[in-house]
Protein backbone atom coordinates (compact mmCIF):
# COMPACT_ATOMS: atom_id res chain seq x y z
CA UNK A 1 47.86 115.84 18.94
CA UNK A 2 48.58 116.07 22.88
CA UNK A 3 46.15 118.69 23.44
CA UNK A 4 43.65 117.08 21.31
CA UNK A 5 44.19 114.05 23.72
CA UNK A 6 43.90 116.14 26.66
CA UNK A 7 40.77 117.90 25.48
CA UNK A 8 39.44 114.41 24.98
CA UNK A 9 40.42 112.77 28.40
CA UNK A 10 39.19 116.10 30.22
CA UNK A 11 36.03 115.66 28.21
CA UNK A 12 35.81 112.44 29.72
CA UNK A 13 36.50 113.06 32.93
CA UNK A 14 33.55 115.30 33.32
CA UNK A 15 31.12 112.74 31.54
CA UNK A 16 31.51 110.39 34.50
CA UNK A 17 31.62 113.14 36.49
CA UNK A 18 27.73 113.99 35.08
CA UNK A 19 26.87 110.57 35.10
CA UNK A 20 27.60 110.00 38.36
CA UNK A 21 25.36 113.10 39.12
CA UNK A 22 22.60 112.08 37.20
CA UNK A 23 22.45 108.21 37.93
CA UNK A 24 22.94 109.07 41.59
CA UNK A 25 20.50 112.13 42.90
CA UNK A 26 22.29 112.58 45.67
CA UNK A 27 25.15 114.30 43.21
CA UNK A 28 22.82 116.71 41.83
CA UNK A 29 24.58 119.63 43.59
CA UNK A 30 28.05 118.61 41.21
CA UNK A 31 25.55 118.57 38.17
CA UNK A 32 25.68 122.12 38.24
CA UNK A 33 28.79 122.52 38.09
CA UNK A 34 29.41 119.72 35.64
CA UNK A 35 27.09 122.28 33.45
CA UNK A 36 29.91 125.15 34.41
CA UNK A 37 32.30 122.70 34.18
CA UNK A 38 34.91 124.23 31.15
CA UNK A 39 35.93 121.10 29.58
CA UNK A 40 32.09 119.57 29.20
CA UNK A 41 31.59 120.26 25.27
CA UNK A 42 28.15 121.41 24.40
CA UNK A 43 27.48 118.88 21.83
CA UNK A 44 28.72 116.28 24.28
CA UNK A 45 26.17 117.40 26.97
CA UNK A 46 23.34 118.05 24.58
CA UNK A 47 24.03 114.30 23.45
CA UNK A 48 23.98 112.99 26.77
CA UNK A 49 21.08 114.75 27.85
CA UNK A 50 19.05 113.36 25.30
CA UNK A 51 20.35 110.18 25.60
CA UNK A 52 19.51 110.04 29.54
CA UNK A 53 16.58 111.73 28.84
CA UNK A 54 15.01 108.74 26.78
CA UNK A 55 16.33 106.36 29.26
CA UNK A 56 14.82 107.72 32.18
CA UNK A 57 11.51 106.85 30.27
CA UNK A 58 12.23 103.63 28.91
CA UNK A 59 12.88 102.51 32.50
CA UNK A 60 10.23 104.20 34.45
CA UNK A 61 8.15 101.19 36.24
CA UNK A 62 4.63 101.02 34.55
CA UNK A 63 1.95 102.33 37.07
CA UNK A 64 -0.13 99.17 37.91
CA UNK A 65 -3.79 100.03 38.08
CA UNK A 66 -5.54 97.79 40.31
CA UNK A 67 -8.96 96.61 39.43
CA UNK A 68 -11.87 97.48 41.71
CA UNK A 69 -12.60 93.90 42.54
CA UNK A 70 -16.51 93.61 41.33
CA UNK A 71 -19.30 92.96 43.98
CA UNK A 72 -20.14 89.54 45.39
CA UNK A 73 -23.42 88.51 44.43
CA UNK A 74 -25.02 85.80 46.90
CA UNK A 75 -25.64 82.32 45.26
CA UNK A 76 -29.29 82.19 44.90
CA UNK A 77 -30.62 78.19 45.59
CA UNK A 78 -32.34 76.96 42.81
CA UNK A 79 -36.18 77.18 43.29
CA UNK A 80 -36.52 73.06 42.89
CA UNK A 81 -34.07 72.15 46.02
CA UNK A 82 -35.84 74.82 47.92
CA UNK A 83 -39.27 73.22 47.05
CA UNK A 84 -37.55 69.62 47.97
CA UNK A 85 -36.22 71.08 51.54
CA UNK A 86 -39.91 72.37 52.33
CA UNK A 87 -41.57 69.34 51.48
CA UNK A 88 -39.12 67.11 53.27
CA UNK A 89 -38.98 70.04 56.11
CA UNK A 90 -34.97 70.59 56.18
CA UNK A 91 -33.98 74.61 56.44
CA UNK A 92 -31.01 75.65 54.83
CA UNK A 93 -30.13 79.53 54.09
CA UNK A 94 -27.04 78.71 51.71
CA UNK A 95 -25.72 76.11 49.72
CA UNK A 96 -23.38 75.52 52.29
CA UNK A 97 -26.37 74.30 54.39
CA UNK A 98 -27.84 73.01 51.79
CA UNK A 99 -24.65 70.61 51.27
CA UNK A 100 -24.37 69.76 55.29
CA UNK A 101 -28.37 69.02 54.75
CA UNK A 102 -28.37 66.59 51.51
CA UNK A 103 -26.21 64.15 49.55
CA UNK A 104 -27.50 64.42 45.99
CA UNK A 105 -27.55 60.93 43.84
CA UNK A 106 -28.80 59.73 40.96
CA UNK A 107 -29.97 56.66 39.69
CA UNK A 108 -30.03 55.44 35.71
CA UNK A 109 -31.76 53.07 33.82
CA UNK A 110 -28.95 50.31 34.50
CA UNK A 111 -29.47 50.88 38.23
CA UNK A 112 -26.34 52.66 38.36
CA UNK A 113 -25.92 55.00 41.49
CA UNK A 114 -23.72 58.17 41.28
CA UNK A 115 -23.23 61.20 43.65
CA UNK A 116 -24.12 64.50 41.57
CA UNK A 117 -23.97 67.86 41.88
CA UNK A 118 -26.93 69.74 43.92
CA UNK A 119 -27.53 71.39 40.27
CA UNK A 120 -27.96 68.61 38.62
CA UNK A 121 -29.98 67.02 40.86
CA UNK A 122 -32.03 70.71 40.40
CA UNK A 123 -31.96 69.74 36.54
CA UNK A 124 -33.29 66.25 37.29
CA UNK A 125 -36.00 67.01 39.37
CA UNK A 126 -37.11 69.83 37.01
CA UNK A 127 -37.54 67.11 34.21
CA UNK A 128 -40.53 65.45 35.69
CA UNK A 129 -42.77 67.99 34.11
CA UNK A 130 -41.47 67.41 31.07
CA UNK A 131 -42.79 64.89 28.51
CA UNK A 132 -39.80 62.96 27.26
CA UNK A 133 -38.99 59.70 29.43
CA UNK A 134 -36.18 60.14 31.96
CA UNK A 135 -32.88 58.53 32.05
CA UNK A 136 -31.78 59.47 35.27
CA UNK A 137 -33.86 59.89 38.59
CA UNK A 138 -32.67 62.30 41.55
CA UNK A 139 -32.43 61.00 44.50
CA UNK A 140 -32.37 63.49 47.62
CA UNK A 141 -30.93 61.79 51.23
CA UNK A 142 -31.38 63.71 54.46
CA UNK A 143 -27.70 63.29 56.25
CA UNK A 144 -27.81 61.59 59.27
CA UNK A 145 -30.92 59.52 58.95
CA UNK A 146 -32.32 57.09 56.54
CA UNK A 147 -34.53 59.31 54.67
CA UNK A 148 -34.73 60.18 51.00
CA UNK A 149 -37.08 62.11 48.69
CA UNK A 150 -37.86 60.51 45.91
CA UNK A 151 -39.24 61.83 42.21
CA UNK A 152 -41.61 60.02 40.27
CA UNK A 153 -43.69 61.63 37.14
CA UNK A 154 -46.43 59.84 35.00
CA UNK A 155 -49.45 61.33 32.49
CA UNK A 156 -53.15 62.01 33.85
CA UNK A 157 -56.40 62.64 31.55
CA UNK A 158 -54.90 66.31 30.71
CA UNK A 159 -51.09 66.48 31.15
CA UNK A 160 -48.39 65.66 33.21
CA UNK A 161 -48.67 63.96 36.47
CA UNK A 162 -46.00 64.18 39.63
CA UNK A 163 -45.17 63.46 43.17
CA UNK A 164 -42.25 64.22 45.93
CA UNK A 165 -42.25 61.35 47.63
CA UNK A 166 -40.15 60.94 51.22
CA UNK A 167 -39.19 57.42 52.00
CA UNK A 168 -37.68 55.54 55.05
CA UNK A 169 -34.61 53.47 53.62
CA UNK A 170 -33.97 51.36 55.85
CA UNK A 171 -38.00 50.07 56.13
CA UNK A 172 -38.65 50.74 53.03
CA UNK A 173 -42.10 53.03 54.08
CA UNK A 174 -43.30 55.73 52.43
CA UNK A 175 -43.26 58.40 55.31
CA UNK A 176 -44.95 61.27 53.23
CA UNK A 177 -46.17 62.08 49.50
CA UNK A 178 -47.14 65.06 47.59
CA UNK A 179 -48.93 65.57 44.49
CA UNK A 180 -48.52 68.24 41.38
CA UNK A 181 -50.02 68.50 37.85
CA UNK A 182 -49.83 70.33 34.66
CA UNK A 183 -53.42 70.72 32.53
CA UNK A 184 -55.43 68.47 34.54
CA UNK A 185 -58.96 70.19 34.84
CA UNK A 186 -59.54 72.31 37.76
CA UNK A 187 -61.93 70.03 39.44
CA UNK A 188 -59.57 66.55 39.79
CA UNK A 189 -56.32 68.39 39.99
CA UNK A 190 -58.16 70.20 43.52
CA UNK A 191 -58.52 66.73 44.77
CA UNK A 192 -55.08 64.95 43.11
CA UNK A 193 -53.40 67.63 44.87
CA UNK A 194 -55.47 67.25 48.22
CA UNK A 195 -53.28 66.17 51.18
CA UNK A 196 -56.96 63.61 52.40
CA UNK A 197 -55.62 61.84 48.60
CA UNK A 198 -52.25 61.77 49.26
CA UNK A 199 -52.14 60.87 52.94
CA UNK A 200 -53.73 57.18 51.59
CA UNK A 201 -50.12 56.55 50.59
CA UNK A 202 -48.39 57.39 53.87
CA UNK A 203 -47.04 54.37 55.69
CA UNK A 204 -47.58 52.18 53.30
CA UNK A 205 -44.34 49.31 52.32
CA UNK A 206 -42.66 49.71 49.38
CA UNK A 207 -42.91 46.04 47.26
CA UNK A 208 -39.92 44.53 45.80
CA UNK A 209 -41.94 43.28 42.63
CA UNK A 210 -43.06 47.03 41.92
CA UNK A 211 -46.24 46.45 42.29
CA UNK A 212 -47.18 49.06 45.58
CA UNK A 213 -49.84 49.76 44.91
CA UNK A 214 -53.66 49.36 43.87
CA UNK A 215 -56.39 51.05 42.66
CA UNK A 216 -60.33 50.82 43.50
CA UNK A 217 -62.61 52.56 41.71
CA UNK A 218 -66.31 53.13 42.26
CA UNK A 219 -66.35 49.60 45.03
CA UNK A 220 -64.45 47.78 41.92
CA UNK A 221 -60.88 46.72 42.05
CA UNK A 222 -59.24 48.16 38.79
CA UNK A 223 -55.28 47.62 39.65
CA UNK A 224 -54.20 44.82 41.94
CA UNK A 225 -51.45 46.05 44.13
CA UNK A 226 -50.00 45.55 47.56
CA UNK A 227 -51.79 48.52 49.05
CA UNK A 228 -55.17 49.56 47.78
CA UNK A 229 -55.99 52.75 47.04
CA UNK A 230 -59.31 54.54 46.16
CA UNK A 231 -59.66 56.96 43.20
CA UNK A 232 -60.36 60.21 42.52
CA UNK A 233 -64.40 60.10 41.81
CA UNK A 234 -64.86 60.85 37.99
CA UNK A 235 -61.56 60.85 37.25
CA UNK A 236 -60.94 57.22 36.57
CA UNK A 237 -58.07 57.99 34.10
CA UNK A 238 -55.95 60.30 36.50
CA UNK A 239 -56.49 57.78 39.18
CA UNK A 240 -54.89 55.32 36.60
CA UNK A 241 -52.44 57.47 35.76
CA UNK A 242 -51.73 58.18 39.79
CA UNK A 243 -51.38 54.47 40.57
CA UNK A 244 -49.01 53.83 37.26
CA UNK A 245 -47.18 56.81 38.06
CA UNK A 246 -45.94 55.52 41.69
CA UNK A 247 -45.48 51.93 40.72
CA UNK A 248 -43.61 52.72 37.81
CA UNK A 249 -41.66 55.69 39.51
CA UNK A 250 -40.63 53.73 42.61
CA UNK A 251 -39.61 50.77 40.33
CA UNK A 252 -37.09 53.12 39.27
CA UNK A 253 -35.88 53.26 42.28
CA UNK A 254 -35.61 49.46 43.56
CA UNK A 255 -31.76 49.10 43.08
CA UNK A 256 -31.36 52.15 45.55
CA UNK A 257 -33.97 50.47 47.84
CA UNK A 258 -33.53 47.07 47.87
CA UNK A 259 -29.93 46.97 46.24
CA UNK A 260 -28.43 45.63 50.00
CA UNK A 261 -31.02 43.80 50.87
């Protein structure tokens, strides 16, 4: 029984003794002789070889594979707010210009005025060539002045009628205006679109009633308005249409205008 006690307690011994060694590397010239060592039972070692074996493994530190991170692409501007800073002539290279340039609004049918996003005022503005009545209007202000561009949209003879339209606030002028179509014939959309057509609306006041503007046709008065202007020869209808189109558009707009007035 004693030397079974002793075989056990030298067996011991040299476990920690090969624990030691393999736990701490710096040991692993006493692992050897741990291996030599005369009391160190062969099943015992097997056993704890195996058994440090799979914990090694189980307690290696994952390798961490770091993603390559994936290429920036620039933010391209949408086309429409690069057609609005043209026509209103404000540069901007980025949408960080592009945010130091406008403030983006809109206005509903309740005359309600909210600050948007510049893609959904590139949404908005898209809409005017589309068919279905709007419920919003975009509204486009140059920072640190009192301009705004304006969108109004009506119907011609053919299709779809539109205009950009750049407006003094505070005066309540229209500074500049520019025309666009869908399906009007060749021969009136050339002069709709003409800048000698659309510079008849420059400088003209903005009326608080909505009614801006009139339309002579032909030496006959065919719209009374605050501001004549003179149609498109043979096109009676898209001259209509024109007139409609900014009187109805820019009484859209009158709670923006004329809401501190």
């Amino acid at each position: 029984m004693t030397k079974i006690n002793l075989t056990f307690a030298k067996d011991q011994m040299a476990l920690m003794d090969f624990c030691g060694t393999w736990i701490y590397p710096a040991r692993w010239g006493r692992l050897l002789t741990s291996l030599k060592h005369p009391t160190m039972s062969k099943p015992l070692l097997l056993s704890f070889l195996l058994i440090s074996l799979l914990w090694s493994c189980q307690n290696k530190p994952a390798e961490v594979v770091t993603p390559e991170p994936l290429p920036q692409r620039p933010y391209q501007i949408p086309t429409e707010l690069q057609e609005i800073g043209t026509f209103a002539e404000v540069t901007f290279t980025d949408t960080t210009a592009l945010k130091q340039a406008f403030t983006f609004k809109a206005i509903d049918q309740q005359g309600k005025i909210s600050i948007i996003h510049f893609e959904q005022a590139a949404k908005l503005y898209k809409k005017r060539l589309s068919s279905d009545p709007p419920t919003q209007w975009p509204i486009f202000e140059i920072k640190d002045t009192e301009k705004a561009v304006l969108v109004v949209n009506g119907r011609g003879f053919g299709g779809i009628l539109s205009a950009k339209v750049l407006v003094d606030r505070k005066n309540k002028l229209i500074l500049m205006a520019e025309f666009a179509q869908e399906a009007e014939s060749e021969e009136y959309a050339a002069e709709f679109t003409e800048k000698s057509f659309a510079s008849q609306f420059t400088g003209k006041k903005i009326a608080a009633d909505g009614s801006t503007f009139g339309l002579s046709q032909a030496g006959k008065s065919l719209i009374t308005g605050q501001s004549e202007i003179d149609g498109i020869s043979g096109a009676s209808v898209t001259s209509r249409g024109t007139i409609d189109m900014m009187n109805s558009g820019l009484s859209s707009y009158l709670p923006y205008l004329f809401g501190d007035d």
